[in-house]
N, C-alpha and C. Protein backbone atom coordinates (compact mmCIF):
# COMPACT_ATOMS: atom_id res chain seq x y z
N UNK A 1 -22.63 -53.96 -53.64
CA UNK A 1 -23.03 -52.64 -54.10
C UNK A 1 -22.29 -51.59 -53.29
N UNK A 2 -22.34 -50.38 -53.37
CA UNK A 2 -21.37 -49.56 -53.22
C UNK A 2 -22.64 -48.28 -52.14
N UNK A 3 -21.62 -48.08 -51.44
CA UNK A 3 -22.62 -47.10 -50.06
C UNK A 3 -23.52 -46.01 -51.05
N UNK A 4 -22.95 -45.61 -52.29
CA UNK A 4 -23.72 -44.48 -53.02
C UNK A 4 -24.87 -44.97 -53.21
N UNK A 5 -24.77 -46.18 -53.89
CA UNK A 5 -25.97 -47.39 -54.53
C UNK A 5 -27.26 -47.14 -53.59
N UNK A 6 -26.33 -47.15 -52.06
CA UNK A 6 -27.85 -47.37 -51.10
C UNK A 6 -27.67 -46.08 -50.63
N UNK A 7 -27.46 -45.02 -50.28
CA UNK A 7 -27.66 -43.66 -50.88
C UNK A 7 -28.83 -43.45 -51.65
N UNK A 8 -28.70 -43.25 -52.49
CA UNK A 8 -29.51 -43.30 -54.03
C UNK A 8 -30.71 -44.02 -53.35
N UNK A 9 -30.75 -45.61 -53.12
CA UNK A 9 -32.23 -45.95 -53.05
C UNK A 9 -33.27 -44.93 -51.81
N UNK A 10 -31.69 -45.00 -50.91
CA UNK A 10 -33.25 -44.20 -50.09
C UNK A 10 -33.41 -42.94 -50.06
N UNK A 11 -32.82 -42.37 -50.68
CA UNK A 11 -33.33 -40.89 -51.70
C UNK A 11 -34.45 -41.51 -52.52
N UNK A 12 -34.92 -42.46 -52.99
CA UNK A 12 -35.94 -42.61 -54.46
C UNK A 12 -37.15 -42.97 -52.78
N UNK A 13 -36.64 -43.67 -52.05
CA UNK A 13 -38.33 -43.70 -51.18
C UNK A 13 -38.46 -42.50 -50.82
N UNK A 14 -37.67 -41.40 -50.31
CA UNK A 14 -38.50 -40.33 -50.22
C UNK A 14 -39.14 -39.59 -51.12
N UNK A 15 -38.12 -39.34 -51.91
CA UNK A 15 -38.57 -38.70 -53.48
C UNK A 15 -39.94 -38.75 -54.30
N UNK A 16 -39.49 -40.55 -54.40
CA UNK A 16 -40.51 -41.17 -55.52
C UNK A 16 -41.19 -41.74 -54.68
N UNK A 17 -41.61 -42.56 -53.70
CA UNK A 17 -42.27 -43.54 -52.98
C UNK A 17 -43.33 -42.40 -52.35
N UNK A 18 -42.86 -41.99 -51.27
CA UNK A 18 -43.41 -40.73 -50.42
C UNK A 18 -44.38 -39.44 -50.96
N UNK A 19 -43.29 -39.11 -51.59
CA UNK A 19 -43.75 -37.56 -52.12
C UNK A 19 -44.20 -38.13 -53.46
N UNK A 20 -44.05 -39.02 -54.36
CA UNK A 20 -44.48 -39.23 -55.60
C UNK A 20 -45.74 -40.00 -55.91
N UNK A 21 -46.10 -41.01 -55.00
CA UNK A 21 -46.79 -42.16 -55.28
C UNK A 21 -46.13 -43.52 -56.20
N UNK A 22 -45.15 -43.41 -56.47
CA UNK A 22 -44.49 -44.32 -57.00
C UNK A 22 -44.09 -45.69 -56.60
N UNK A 23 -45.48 -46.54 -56.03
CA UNK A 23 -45.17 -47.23 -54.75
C UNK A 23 -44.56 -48.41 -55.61
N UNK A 24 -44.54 -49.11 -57.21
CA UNK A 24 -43.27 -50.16 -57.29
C UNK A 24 -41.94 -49.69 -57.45
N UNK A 25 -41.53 -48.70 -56.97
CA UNK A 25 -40.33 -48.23 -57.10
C UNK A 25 -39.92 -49.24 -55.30
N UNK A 26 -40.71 -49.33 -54.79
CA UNK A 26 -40.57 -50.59 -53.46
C UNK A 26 -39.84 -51.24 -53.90
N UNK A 27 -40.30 -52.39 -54.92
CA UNK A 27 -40.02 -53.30 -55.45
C UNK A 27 -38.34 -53.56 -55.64
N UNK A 28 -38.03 -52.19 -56.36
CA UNK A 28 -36.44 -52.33 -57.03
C UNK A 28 -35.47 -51.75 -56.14
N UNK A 29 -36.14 -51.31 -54.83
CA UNK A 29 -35.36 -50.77 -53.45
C UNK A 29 -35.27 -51.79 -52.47
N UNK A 30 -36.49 -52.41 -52.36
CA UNK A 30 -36.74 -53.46 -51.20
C UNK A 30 -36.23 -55.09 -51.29
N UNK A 31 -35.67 -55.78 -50.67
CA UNK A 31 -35.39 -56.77 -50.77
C UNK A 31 -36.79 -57.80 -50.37
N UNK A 32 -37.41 -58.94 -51.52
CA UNK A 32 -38.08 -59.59 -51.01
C UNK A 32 -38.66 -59.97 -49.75
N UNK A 33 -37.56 -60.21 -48.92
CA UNK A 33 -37.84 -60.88 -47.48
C UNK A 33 -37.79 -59.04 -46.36
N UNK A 34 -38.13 -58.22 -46.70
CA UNK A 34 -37.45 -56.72 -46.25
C UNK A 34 -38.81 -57.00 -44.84
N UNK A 35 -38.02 -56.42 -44.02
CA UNK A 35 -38.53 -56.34 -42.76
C UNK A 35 -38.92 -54.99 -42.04
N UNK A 36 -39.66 -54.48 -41.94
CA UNK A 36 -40.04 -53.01 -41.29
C UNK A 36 -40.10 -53.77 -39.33
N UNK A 37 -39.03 -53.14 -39.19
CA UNK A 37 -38.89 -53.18 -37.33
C UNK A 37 -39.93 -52.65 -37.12
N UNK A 38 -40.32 -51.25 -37.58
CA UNK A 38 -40.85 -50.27 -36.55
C UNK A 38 -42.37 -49.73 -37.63
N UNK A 39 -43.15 -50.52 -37.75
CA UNK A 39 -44.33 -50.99 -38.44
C UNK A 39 -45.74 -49.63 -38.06
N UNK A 40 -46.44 -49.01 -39.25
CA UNK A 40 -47.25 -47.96 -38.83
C UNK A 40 -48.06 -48.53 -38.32
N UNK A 41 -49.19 -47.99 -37.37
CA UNK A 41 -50.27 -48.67 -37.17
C UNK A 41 -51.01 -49.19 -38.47
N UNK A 42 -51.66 -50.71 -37.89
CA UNK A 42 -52.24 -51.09 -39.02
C UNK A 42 -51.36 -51.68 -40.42
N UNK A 43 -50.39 -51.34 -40.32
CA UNK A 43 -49.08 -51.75 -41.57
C UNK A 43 -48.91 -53.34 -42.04
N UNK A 44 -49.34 -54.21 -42.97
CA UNK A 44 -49.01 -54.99 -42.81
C UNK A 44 -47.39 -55.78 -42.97
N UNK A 45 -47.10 -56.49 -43.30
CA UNK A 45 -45.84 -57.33 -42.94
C UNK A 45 -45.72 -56.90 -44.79
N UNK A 46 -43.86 -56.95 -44.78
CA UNK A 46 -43.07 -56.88 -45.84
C UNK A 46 -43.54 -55.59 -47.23
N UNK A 47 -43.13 -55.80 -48.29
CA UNK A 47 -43.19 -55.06 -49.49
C UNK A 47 -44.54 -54.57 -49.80
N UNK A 48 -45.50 -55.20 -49.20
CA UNK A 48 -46.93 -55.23 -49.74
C UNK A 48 -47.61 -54.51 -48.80
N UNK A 49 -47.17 -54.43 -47.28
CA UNK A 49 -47.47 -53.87 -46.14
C UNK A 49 -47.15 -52.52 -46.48
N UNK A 50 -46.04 -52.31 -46.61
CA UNK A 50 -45.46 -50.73 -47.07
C UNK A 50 -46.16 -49.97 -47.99
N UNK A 51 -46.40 -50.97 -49.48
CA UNK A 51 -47.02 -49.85 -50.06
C UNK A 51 -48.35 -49.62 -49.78
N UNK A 52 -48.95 -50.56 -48.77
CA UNK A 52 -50.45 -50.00 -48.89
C UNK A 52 -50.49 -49.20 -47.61
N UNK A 53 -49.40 -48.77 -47.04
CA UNK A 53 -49.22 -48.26 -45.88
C UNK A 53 -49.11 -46.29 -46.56
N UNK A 54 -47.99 -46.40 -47.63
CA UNK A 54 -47.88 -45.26 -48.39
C UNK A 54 -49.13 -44.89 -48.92
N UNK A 55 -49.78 -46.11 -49.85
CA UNK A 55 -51.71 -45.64 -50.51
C UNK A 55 -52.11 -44.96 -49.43
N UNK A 56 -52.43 -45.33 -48.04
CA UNK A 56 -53.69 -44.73 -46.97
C UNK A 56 -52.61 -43.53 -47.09
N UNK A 57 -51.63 -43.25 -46.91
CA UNK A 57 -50.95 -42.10 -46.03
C UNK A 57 -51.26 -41.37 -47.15
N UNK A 58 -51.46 -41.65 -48.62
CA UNK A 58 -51.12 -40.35 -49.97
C UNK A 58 -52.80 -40.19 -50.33
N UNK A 59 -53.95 -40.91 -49.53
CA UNK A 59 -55.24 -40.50 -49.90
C UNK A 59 -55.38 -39.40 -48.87
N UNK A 60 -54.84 -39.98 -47.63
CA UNK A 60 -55.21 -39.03 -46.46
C UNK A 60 -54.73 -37.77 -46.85
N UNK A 61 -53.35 -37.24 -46.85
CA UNK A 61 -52.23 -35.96 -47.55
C UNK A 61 -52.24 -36.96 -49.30
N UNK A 62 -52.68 -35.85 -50.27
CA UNK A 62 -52.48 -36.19 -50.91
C UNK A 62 -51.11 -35.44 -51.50
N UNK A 63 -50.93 -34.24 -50.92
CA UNK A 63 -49.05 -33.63 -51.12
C UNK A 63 -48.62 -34.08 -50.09
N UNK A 64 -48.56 -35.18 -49.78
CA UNK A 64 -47.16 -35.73 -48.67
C UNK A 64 -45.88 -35.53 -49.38
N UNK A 65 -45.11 -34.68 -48.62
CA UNK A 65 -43.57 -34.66 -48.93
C UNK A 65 -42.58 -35.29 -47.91
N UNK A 66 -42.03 -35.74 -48.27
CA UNK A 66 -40.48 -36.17 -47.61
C UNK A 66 -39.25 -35.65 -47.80
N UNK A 67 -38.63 -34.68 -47.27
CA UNK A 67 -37.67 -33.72 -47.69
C UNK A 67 -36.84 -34.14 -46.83
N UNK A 68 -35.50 -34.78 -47.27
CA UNK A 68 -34.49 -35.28 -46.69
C UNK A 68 -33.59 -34.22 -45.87
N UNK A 69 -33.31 -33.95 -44.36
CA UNK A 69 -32.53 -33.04 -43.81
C UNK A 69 -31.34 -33.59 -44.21
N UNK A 70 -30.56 -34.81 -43.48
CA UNK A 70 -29.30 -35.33 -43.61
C UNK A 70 -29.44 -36.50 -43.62
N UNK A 71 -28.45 -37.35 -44.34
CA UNK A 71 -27.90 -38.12 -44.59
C UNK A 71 -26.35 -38.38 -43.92
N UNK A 72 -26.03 -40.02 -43.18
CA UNK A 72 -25.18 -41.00 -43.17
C UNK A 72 -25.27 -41.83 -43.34
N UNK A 73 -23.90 -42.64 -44.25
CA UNK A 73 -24.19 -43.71 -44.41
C UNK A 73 -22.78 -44.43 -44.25
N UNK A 74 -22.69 -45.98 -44.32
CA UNK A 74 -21.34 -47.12 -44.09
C UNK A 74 -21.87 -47.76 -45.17
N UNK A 75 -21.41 -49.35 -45.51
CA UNK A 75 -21.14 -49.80 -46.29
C UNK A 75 -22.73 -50.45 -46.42
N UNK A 76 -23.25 -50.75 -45.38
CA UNK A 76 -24.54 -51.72 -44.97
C UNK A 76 -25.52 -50.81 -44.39
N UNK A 77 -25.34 -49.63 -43.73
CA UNK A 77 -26.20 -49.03 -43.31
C UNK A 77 -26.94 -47.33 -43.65
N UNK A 78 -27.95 -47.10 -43.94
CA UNK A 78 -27.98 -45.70 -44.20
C UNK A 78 -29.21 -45.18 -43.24
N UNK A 79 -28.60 -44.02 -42.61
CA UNK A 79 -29.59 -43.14 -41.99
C UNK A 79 -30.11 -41.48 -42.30
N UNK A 80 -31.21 -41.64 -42.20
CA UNK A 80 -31.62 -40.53 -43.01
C UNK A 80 -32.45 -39.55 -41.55
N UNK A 81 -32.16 -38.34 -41.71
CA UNK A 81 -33.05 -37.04 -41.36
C UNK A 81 -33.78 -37.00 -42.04
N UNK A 82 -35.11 -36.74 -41.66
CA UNK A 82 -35.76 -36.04 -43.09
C UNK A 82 -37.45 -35.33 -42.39
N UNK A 83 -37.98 -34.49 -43.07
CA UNK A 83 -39.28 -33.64 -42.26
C UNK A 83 -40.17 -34.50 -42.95
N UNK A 84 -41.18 -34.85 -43.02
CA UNK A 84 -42.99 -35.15 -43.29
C UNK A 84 -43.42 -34.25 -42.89
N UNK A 85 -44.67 -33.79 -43.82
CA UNK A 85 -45.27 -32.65 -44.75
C UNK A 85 -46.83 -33.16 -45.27
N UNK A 86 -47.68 -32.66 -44.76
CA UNK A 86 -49.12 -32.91 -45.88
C UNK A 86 -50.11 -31.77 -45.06
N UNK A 87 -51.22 -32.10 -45.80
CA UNK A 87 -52.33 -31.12 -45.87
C UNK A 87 -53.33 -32.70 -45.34
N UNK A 88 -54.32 -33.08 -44.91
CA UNK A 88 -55.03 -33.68 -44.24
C UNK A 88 -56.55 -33.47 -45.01
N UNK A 89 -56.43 -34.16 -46.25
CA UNK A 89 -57.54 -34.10 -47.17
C UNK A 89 -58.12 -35.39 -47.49
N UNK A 90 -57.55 -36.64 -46.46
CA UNK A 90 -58.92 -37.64 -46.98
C UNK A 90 -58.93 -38.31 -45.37
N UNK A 91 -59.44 -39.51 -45.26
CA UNK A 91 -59.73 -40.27 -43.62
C UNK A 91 -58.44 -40.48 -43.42
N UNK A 92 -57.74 -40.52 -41.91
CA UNK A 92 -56.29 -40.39 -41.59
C UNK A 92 -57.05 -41.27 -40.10
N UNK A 93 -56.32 -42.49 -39.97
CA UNK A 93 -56.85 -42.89 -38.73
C UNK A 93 -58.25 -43.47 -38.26
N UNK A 94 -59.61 -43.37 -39.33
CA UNK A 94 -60.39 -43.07 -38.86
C UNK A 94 -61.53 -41.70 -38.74
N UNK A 95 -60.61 -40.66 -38.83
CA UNK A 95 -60.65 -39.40 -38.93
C UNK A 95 -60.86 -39.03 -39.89
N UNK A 96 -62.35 -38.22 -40.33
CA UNK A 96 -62.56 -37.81 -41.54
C UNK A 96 -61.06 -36.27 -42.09
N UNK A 97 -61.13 -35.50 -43.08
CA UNK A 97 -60.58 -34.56 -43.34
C UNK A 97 -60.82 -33.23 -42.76
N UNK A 98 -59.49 -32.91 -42.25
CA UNK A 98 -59.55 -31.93 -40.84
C UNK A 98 -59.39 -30.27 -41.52
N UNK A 99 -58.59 -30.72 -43.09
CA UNK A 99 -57.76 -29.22 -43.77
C UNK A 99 -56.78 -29.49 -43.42
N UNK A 100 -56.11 -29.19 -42.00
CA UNK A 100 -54.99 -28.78 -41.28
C UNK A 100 -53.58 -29.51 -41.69
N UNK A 101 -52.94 -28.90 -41.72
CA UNK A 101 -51.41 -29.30 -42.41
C UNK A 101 -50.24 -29.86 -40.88
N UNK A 102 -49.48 -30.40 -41.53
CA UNK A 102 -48.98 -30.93 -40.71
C UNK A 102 -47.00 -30.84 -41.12
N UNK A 103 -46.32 -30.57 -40.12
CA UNK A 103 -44.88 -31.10 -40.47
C UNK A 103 -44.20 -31.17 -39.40
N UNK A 104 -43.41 -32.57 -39.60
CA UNK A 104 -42.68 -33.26 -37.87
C UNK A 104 -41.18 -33.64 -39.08
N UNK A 105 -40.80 -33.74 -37.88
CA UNK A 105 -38.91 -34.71 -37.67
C UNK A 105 -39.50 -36.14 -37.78
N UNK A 106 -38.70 -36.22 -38.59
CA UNK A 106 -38.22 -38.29 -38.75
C UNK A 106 -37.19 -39.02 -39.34
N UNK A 107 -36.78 -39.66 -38.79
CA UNK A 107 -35.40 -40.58 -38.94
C UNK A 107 -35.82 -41.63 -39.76
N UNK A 108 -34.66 -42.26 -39.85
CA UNK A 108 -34.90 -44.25 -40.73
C UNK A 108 -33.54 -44.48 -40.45
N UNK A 109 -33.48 -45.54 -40.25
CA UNK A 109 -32.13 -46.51 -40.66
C UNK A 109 -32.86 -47.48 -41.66
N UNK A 110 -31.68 -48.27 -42.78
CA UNK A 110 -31.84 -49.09 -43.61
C UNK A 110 -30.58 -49.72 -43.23
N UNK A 111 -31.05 -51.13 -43.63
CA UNK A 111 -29.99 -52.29 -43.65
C UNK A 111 -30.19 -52.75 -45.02
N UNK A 112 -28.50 -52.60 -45.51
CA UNK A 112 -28.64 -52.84 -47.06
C UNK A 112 -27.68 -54.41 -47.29
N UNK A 113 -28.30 -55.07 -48.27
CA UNK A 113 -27.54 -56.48 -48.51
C UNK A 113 -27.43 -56.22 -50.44
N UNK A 114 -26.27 -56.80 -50.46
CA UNK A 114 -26.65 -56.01 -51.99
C UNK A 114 -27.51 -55.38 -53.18
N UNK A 115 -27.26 -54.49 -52.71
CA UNK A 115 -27.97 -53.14 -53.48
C UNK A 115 -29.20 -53.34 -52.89
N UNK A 116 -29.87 -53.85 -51.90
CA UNK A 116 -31.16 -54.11 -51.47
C UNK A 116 -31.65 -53.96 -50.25
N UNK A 117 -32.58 -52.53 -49.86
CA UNK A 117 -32.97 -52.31 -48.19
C UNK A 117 -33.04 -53.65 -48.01
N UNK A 118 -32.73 -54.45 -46.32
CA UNK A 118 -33.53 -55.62 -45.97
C UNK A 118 -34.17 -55.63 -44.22
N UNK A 119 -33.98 -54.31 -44.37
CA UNK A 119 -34.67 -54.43 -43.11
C UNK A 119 -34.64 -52.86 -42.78
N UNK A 120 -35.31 -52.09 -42.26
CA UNK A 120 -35.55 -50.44 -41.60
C UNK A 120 -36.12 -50.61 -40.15
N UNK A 121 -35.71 -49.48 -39.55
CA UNK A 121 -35.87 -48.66 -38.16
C UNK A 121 -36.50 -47.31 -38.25
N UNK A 122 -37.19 -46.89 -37.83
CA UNK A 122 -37.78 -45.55 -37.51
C UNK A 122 -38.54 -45.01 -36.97
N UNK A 123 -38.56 -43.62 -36.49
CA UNK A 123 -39.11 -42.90 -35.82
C UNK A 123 -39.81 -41.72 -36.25
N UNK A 124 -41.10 -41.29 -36.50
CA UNK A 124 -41.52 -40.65 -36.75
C UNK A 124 -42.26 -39.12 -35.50
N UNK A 125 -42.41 -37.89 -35.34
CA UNK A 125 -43.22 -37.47 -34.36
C UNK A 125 -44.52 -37.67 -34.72
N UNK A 126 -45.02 -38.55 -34.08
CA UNK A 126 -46.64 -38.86 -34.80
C UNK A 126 -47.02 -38.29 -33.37
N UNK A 127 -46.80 -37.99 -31.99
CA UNK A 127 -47.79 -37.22 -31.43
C UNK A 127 -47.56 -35.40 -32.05
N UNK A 128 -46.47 -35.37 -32.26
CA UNK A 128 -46.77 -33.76 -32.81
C UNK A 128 -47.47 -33.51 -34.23
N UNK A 129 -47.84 -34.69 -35.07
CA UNK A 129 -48.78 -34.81 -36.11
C UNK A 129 -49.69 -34.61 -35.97
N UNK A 130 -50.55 -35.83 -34.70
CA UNK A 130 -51.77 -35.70 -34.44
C UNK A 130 -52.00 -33.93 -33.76
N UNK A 131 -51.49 -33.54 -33.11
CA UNK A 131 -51.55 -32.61 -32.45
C UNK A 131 -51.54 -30.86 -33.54
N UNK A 132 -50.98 -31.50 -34.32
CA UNK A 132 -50.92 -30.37 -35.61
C UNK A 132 -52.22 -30.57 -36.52
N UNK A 133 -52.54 -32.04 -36.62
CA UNK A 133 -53.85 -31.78 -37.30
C UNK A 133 -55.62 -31.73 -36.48
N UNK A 134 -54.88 -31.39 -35.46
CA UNK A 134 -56.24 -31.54 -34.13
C UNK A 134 -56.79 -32.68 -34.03
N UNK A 135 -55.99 -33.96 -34.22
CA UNK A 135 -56.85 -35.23 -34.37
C UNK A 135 -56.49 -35.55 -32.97
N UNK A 136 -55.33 -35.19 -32.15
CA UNK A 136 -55.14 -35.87 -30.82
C UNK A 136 -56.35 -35.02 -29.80
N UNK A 137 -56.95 -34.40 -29.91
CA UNK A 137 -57.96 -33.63 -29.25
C UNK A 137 -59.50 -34.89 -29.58
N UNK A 138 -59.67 -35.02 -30.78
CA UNK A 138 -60.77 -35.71 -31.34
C UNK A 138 -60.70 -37.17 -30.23
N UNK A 139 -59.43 -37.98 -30.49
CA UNK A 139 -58.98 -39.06 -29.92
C UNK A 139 -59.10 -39.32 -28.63
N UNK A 140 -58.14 -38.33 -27.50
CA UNK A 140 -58.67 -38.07 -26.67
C UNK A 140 -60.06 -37.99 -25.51
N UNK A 141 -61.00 -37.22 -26.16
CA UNK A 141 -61.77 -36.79 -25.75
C UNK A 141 -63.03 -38.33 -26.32
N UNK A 142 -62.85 -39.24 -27.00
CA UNK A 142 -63.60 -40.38 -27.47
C UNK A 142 -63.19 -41.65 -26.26
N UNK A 143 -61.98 -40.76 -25.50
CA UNK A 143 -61.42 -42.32 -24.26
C UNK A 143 -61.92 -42.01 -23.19
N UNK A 144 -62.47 -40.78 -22.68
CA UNK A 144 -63.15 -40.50 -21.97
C UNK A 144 -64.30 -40.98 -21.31
């Protein structure tokens, strides 16, 4: 497959997966055996892990957006910039609904085998999340 090919797919997980709810669009991006390195809390293992990882994240923000900053890519690899975006309208963590909106920096790498993610890397700011939706205060103060 051709670097655009995997381009294109991981434009459709932010697009459609993320911001859409379109979670078998997985399916025709992800390679069977697809490996998440860098796993959310609670996430389980492969294709099935992901999308129920996207379900909790799109009850909690139900406008979660993924707005791609930049893009590089090679023949096998694509890395993406991109912001996360929601409003904090169902349980997030544990955490009932706070209102409070939220938007951080986050990266990905994808490893592509023809035409097919098979493995991702990433980094999300999940302490400047919690901290935007006052949940790291809640958290906190429960370790006490």
């Amino acid at each position: 497959m051709t670097k655009q090919a995997n381009i294109d797919a991981t434009k459709r997980w932010g697009a459609e997966v993320a911001s859409a709810g379109k979670y078998d669009v997985l399916d025709e991006i992800l390679a069977p055996g697809f490996v998440d390195n860098d796993p959310a809390p609670d996430q389980g293992p492969g294709i099935e892990g992901l999308k129920d990882f996207f379900r909790k994240m799109r009850t909690a923000f139900p406008d979660l957006k993924a707005e791609v900053v930049e893009m590089v890519a090679t023949d096998e690899h694509v890395a993406m910039r991109y912001t996360l975006s929601g409003t904090h309208r169902g349980e997030f963590q544990g955490v009932s609904a706070t209102g409070n909106n939220f938007e951080v920096g986050a990266l990905q790498i994808g490893r592509f085998e023809n035409g097919k993610c098979v493995e991702r890397w990433g980094s999300t700011d999940e302490l400047g999340m919690l901290k935007q939706l006052g949940i790291l205060e809640r958290v906190a103060g429960q370790s006490k």
